[in-house]
Protein backbone atom coordinates (compact mmCIF):
# COMPACT_ATOMS: atom_id res chain seq x y z
CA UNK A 1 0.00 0.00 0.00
CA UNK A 2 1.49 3.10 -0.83
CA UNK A 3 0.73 6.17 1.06
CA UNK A 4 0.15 9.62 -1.08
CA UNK A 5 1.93 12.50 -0.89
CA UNK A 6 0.49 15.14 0.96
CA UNK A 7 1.18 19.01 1.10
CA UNK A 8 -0.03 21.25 3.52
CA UNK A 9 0.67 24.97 2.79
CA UNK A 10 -1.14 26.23 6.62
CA UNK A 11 0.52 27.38 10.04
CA UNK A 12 -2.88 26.55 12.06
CA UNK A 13 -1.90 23.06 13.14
CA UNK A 14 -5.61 22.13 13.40
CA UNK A 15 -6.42 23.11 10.26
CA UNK A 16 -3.22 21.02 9.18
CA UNK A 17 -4.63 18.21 11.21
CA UNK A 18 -8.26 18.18 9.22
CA UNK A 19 -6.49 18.21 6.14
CA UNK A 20 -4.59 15.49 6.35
CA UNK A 21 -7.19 13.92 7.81
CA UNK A 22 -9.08 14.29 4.70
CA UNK A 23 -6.39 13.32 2.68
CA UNK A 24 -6.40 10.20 4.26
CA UNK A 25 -9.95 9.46 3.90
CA UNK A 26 -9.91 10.05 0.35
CA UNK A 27 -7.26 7.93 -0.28
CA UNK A 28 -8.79 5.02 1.58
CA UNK A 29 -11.79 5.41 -0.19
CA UNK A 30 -9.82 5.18 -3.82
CA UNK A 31 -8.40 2.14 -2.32
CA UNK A 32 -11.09 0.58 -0.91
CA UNK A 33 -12.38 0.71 -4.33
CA UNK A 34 -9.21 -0.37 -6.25
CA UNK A 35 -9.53 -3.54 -3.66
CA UNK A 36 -7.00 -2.35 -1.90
CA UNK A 37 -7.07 -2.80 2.50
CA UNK A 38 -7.50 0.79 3.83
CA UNK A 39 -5.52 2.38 6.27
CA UNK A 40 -6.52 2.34 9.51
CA UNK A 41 -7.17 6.31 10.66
């Protein structure tokens, strides 16, 4: 499983936090639907 690259371009470290938090999500939905295992949040 390969993990994406994410940016985040924000000095509010809970706005940082909800992005990659998002990031993650849609990545484990792509790769829930590629049949891939998702990462556990």
């Amino acid at each position: 499983m390969t993990v994406p690259n994410i940016t985040i371009t924000t000095s509010d470290p809970v706005k940082t936090g909800q992005l990659v938090w998002e990031e993650l999500n849609k990545a484990n939905l792509a790769a829930v639907r590629n049949g891939q295992s998702a990462v556990l949040l």
